[in-house]
PDB file of N, CA and C in Angstrom:
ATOM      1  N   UNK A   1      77.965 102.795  88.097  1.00  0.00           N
ATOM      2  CA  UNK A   1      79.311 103.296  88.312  1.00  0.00           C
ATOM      3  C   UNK A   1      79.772 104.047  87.065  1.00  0.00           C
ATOM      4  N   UNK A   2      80.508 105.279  87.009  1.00  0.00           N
ATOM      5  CA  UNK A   2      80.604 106.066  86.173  1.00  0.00           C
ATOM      6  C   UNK A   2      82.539 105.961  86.292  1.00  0.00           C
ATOM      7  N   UNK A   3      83.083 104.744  85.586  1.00  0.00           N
ATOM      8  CA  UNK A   3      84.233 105.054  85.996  1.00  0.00           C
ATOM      9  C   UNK A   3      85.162 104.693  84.875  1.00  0.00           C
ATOM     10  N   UNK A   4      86.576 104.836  85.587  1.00  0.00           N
ATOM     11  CA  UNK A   4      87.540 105.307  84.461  1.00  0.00           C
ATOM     12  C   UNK A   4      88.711 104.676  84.960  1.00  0.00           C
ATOM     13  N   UNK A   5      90.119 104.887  84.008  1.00  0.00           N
ATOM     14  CA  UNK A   5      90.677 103.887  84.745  1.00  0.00           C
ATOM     15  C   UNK A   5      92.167 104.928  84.094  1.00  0.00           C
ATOM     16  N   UNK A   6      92.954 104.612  84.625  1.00  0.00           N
ATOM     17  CA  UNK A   6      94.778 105.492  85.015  1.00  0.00           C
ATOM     18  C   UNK A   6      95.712 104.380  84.411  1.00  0.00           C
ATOM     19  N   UNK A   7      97.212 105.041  83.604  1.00  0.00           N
ATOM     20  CA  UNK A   7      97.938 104.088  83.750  1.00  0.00           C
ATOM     21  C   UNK A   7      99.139 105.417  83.792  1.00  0.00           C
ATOM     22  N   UNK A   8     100.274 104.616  85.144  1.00  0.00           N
ATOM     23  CA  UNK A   8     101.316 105.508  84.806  1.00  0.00           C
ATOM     24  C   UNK A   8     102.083 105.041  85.042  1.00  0.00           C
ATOM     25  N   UNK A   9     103.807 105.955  84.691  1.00  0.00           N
ATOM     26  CA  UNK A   9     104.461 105.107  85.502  1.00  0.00           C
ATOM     27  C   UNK A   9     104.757 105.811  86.554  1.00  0.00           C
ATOM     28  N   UNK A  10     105.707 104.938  88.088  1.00  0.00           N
ATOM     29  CA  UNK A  10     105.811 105.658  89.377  1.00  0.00           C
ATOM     30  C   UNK A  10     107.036 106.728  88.639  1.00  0.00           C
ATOM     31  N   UNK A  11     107.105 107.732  89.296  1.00  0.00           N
ATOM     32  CA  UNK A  11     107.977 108.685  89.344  1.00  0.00           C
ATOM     33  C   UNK A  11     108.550 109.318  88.015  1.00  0.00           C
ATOM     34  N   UNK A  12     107.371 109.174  86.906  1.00  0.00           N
ATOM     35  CA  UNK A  12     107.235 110.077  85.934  1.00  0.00           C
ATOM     36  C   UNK A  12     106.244 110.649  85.620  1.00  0.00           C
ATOM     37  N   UNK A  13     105.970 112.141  86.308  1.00  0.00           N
ATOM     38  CA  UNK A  13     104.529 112.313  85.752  1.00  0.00           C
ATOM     39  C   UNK A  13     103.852 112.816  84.529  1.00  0.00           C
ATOM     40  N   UNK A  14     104.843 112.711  83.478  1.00  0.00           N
ATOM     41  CA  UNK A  14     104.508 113.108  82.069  1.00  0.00           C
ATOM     42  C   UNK A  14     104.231 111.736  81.712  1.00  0.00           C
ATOM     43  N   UNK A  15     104.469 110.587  82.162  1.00  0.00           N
ATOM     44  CA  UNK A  15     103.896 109.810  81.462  1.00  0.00           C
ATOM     45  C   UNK A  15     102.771 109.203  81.984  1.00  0.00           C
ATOM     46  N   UNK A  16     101.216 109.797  81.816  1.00  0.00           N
ATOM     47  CA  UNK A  16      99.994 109.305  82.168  1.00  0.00           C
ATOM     48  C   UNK A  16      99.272 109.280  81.113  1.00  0.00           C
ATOM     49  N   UNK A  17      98.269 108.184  81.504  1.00  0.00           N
ATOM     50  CA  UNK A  17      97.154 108.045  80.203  1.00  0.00           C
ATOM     51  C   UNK A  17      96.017 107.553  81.195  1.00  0.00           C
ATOM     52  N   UNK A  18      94.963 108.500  81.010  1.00  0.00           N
ATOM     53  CA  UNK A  18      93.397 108.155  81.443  1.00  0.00           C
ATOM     54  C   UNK A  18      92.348 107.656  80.502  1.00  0.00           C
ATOM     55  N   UNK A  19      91.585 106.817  80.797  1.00  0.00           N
ATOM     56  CA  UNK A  19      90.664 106.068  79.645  1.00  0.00           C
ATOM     57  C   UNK A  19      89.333 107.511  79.865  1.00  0.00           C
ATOM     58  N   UNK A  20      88.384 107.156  78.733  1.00  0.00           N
ATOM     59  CA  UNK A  20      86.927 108.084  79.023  1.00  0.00           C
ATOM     60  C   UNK A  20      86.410 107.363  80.332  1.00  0.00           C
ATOM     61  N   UNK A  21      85.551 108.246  81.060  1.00  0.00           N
ATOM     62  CA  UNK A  21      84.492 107.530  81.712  1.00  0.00           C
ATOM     63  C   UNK A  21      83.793 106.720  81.205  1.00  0.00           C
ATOM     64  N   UNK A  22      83.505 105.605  81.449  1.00  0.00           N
ATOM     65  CA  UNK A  22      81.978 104.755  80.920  1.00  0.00           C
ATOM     66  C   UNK A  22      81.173 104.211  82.169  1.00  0.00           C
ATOM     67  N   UNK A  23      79.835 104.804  82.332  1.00  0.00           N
ATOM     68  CA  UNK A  23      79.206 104.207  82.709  1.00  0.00           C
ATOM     69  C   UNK A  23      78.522 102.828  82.861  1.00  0.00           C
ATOM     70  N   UNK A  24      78.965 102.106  83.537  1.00  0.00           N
ATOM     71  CA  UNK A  24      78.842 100.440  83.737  1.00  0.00           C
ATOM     72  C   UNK A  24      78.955  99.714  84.890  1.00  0.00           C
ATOM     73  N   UNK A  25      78.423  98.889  85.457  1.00  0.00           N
ATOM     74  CA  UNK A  25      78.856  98.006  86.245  1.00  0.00           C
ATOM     75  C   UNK A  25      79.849  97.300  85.978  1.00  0.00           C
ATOM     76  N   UNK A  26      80.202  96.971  84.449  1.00  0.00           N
ATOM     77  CA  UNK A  26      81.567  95.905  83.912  1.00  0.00           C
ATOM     78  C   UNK A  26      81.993  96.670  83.015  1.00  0.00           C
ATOM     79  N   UNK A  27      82.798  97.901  82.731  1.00  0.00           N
ATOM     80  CA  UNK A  27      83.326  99.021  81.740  1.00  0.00           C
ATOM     81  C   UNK A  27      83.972  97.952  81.107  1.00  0.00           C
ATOM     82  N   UNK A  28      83.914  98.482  79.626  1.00  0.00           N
ATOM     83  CA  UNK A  28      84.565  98.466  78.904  1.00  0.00           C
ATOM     84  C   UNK A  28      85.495  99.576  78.396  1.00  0.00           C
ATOM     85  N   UNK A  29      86.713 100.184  77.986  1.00  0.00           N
ATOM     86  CA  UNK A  29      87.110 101.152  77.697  1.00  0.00           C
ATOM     87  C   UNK A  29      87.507 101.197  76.069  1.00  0.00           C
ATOM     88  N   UNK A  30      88.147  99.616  76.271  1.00  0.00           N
ATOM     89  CA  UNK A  30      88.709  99.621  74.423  1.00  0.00           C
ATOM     90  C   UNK A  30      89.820 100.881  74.367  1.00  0.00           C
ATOM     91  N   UNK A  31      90.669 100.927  75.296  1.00  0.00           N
ATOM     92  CA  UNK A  31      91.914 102.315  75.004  1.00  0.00           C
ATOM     93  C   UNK A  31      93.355 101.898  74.501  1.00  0.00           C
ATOM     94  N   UNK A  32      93.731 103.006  73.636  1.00  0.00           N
ATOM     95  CA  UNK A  32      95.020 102.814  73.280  1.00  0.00           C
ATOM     96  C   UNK A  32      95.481 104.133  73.653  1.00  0.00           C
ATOM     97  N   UNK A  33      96.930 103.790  73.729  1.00  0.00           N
ATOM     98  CA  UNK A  33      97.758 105.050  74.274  1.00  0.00           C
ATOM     99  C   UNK A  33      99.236 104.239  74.379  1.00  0.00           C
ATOM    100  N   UNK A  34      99.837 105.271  73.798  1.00  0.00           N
ATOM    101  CA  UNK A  34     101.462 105.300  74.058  1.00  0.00           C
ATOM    102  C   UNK A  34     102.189 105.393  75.443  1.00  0.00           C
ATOM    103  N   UNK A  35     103.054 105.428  75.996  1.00  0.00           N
ATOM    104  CA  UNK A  35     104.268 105.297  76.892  1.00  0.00           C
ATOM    105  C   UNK A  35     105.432 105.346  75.942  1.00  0.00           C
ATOM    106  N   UNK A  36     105.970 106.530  75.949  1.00  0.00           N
ATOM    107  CA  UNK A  36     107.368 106.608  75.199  1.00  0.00           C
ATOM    108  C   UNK A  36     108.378 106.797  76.126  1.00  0.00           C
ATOM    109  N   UNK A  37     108.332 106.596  77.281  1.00  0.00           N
ATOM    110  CA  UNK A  37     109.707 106.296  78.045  1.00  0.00           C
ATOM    111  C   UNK A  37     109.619 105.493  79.353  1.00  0.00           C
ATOM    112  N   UNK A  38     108.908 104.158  78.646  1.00  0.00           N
ATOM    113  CA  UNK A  38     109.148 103.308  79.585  1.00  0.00           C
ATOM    114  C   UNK A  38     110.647 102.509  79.609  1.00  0.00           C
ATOM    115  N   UNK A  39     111.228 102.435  80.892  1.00  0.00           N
ATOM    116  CA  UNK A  39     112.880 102.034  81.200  1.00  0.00           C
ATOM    117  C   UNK A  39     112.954 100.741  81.346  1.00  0.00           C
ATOM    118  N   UNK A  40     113.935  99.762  80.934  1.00  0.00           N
ATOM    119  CA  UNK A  40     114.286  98.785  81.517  1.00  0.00           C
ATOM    120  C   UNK A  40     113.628  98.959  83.161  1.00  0.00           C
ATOM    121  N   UNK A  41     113.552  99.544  84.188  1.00  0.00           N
ATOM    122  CA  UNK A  41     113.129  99.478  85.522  1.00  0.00           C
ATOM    123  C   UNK A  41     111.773  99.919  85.971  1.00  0.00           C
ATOM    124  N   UNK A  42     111.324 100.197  84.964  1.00  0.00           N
ATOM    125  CA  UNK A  42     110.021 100.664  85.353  1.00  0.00           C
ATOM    126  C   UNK A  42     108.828  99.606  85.062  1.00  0.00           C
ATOM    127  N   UNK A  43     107.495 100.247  86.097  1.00  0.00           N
ATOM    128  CA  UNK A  43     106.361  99.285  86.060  1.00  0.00           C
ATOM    129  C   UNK A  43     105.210 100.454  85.401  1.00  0.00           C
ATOM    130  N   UNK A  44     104.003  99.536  85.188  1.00  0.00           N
ATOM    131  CA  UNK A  44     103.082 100.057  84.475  1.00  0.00           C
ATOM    132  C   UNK A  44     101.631 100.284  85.978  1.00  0.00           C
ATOM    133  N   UNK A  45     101.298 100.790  86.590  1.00  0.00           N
ATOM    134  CA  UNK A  45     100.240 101.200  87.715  1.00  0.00           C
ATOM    135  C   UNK A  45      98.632 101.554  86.879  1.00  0.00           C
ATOM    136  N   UNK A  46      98.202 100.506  86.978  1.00  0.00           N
ATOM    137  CA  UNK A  46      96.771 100.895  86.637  1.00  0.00           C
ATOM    138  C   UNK A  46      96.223 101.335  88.267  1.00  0.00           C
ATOM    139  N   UNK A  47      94.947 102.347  87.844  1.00  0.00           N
ATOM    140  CA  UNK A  47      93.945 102.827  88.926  1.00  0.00           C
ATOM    141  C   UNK A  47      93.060 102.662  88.303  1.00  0.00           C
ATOM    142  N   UNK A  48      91.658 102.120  89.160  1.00  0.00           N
ATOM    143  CA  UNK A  48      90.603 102.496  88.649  1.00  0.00           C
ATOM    144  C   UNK A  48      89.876 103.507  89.501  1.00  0.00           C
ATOM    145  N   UNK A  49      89.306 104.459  88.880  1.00  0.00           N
ATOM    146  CA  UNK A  49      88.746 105.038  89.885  1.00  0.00           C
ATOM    147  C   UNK A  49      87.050 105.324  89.165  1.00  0.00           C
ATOM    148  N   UNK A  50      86.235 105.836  90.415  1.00  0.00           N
ATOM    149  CA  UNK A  50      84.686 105.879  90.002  1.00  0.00           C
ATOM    150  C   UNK A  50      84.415 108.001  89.918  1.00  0.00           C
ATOM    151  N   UNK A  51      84.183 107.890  88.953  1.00  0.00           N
ATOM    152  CA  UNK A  51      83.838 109.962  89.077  1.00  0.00           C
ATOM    153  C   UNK A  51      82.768 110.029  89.714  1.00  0.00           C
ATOM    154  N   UNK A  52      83.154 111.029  90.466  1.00  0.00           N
ATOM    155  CA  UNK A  52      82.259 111.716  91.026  1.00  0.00           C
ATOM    156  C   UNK A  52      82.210 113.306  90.961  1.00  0.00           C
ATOM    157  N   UNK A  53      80.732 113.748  90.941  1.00  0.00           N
ATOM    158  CA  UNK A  53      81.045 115.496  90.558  1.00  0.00           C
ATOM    159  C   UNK A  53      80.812 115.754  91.579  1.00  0.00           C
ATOM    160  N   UNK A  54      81.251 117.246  91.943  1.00  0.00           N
ATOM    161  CA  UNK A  54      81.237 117.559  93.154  1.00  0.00           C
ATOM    162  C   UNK A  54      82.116 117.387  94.563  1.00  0.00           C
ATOM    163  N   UNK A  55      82.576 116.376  94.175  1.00  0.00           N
ATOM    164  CA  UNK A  55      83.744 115.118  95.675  1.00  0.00           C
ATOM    165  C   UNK A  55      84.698 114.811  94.698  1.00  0.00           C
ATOM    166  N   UNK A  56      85.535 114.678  95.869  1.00  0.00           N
ATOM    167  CA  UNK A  56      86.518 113.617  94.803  1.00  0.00           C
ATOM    168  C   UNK A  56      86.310 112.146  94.418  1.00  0.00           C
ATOM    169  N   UNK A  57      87.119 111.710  93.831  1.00  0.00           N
ATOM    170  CA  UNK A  57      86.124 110.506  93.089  1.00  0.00           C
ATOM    171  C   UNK A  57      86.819 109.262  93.615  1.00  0.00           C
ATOM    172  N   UNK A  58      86.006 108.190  93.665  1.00  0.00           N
ATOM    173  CA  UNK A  58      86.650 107.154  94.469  1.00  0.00           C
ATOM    174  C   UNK A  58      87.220 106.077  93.860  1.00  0.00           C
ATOM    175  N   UNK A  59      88.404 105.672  94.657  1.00  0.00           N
ATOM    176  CA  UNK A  59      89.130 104.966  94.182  1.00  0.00           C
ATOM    177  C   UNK A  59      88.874 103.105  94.796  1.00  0.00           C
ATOM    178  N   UNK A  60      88.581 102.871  93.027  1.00  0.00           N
ATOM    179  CA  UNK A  60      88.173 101.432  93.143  1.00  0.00           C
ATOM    180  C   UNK A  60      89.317 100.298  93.325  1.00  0.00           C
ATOM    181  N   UNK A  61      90.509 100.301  92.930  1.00  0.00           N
ATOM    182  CA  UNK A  61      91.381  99.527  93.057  1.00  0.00           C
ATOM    183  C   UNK A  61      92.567  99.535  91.588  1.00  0.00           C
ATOM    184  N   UNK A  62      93.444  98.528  91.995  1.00  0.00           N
ATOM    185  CA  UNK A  62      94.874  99.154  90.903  1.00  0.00           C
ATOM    186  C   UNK A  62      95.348  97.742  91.075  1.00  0.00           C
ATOM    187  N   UNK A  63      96.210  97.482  89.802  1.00  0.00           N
ATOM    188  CA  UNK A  63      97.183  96.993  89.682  1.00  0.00           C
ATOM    189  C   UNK A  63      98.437  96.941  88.787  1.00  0.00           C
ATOM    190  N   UNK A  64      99.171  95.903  88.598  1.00  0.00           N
ATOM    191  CA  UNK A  64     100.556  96.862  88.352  1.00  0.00           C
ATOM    192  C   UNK A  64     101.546  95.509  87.568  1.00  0.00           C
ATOM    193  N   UNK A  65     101.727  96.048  86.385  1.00  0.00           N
ATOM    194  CA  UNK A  65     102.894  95.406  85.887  1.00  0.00           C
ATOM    195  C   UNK A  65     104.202  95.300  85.938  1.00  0.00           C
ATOM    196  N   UNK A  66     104.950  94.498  86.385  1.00  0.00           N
ATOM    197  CA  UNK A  66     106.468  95.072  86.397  1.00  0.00           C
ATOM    198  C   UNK A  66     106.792  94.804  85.738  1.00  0.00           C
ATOM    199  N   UNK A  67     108.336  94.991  85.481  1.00  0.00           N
ATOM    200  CA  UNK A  67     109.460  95.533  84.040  1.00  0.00           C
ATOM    201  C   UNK A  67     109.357  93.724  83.583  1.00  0.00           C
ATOM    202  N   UNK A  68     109.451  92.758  84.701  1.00  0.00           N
ATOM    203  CA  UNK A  68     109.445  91.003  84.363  1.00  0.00           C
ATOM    204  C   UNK A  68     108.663  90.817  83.336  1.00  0.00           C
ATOM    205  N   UNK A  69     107.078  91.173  83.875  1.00  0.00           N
ATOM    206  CA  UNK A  69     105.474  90.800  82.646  1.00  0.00           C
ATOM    207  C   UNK A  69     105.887  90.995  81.781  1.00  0.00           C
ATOM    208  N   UNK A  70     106.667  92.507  81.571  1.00  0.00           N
ATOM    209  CA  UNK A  70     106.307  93.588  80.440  1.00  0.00           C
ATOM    210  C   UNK A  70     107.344  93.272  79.263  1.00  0.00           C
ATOM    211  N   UNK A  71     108.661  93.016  80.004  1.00  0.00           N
ATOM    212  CA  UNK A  71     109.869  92.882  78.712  1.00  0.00           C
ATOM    213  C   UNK A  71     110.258  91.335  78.987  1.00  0.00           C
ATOM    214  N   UNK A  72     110.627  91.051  78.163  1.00  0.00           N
ATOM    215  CA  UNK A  72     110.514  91.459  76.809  1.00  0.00           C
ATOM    216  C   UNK A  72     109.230  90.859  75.641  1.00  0.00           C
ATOM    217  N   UNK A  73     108.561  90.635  75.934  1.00  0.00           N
ATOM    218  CA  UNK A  73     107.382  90.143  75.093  1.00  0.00           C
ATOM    219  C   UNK A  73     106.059  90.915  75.041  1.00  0.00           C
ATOM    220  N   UNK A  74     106.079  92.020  76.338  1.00  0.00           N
ATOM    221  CA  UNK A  74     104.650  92.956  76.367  1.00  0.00           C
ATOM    222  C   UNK A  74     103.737  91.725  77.063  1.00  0.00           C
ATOM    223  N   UNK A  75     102.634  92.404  77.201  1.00  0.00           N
ATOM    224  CA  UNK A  75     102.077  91.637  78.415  1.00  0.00           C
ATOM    225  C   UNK A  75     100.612  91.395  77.267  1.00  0.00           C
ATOM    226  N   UNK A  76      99.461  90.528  77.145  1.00  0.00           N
ATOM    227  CA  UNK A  76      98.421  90.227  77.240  1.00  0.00           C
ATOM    228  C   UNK A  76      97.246  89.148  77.878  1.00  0.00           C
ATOM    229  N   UNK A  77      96.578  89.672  78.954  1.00  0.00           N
ATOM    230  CA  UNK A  77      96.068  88.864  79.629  1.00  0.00           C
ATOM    231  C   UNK A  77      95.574  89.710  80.822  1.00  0.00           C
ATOM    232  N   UNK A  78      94.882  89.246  81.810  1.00  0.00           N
ATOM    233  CA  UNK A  78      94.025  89.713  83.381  1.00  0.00           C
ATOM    234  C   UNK A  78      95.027  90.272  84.522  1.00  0.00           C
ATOM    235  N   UNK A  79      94.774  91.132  85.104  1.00  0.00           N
ATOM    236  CA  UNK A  79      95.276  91.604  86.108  1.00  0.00           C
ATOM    237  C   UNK A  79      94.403  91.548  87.376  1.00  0.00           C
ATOM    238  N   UNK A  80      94.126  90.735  88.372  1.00  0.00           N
ATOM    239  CA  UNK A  80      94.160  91.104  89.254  1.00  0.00           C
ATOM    240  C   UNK A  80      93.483  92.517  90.532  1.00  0.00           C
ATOM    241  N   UNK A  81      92.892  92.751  90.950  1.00  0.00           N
ATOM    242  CA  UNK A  81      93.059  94.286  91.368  1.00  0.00           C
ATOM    243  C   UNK A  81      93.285  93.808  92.624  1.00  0.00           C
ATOM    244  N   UNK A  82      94.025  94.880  93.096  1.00  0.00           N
ATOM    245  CA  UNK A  82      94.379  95.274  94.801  1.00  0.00           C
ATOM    246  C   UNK A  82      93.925  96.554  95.085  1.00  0.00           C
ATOM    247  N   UNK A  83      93.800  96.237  96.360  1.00  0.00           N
ATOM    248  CA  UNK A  83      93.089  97.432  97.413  1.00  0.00           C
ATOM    249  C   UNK A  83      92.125  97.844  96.760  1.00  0.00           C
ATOM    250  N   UNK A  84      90.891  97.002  96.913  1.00  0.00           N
ATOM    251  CA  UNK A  84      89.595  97.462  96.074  1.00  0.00           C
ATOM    252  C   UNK A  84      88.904  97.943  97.318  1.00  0.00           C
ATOM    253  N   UNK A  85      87.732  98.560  96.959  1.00  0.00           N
ATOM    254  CA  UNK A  85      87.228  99.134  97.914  1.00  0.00           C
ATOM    255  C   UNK A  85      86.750  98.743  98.800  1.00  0.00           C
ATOM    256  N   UNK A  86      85.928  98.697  99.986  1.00  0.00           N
ATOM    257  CA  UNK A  86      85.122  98.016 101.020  1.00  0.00           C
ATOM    258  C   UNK A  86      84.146  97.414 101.077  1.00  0.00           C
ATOM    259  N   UNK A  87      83.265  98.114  99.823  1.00  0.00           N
ATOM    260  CA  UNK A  87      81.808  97.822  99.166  1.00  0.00           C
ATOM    261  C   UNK A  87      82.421  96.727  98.421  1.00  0.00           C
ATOM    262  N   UNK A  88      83.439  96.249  98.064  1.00  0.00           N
ATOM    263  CA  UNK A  88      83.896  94.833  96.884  1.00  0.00           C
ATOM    264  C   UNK A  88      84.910  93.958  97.508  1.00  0.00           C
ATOM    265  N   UNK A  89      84.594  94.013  99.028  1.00  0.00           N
ATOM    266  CA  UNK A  89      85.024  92.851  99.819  1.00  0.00           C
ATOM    267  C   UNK A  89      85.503  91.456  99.107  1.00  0.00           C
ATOM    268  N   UNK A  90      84.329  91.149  98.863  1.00  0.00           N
ATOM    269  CA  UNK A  90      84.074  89.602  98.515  1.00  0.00           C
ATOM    270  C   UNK A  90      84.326  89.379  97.051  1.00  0.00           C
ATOM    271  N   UNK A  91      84.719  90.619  96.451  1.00  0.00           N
ATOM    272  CA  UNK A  91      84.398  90.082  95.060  1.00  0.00           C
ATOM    273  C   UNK A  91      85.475  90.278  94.006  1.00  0.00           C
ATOM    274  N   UNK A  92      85.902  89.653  93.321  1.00  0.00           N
ATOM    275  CA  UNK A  92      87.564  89.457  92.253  1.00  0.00           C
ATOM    276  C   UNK A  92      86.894  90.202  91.000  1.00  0.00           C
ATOM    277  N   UNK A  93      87.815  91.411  91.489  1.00  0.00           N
ATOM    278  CA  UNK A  93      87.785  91.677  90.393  1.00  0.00           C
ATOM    279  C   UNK A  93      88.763  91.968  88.992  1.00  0.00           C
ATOM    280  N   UNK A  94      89.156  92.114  88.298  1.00  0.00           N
ATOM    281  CA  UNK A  94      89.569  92.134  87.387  1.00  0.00           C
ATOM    282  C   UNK A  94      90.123  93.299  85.682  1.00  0.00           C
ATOM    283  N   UNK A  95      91.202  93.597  85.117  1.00  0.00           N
ATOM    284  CA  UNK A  95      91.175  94.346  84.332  1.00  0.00           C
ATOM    285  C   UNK A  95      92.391  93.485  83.633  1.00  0.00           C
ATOM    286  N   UNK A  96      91.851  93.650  82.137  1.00  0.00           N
ATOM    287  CA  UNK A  96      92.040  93.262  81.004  1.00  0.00           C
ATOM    288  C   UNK A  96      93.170  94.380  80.443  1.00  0.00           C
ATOM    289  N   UNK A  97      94.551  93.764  80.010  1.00  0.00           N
ATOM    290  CA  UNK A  97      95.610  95.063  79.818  1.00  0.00           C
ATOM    291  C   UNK A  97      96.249  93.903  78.489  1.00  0.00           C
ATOM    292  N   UNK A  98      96.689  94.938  77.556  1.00  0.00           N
ATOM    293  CA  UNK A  98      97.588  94.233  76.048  1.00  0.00           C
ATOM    294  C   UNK A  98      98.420  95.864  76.257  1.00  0.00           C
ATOM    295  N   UNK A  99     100.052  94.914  76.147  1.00  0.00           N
ATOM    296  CA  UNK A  99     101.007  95.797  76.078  1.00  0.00           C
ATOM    297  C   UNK A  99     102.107  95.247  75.062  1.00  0.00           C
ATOM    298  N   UNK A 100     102.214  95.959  73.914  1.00  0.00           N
ATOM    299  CA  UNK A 100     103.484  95.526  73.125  1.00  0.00           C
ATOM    300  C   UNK A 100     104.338  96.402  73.429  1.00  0.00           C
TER     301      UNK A 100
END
């Protein structure tokens, strides 16, 4: 899997941050990146998605912090994924997020 992973927030689209691709079955990314206008009301939307050249690239699953996790202490610890793909039925998976 050649994949990568999204964080934004809903209904701002200047504020996005994409990790590199890494090729892996269990990526690691190790990313830092800013959000300078996250609101009292806003959530944090991870995607993961898998590249593909040629097609568009498929989307492995997401999950999502709200304004509760996030403030006031920032979040560190597992997320969860939802709506993973079909091929990962059976299987929990997981992404690792630190937010001050």
């Amino acid at each position: 899997s050649d994949s990568y992973c999204t964080c934004e927030i809903p209904g701002k689209p200047g504020q996005t941050m994409k990790t590199d691709v890494v090729s892996s079955q269990d990526p690691e990314w190790n990313f830092e990146g800013e959000i300078s206008d996250f609101a009292i009301n806003d959530s944090l939307v991870f995607k993961i998605l898998d590249k593909d050249m040629g097609k568009d690239d498929d989307f492995l699953g997401t999950a999502t912090l709200t304004k509760e996790q996030v403030i006031p202490r920032g979040w560190d610890g597992e997320l969860k994924l939802k709506h993973t793909t079909e091929t990962a039925v059976d299987l929990d998976a997981y992404l690792t997020v630190k937010v001050q």
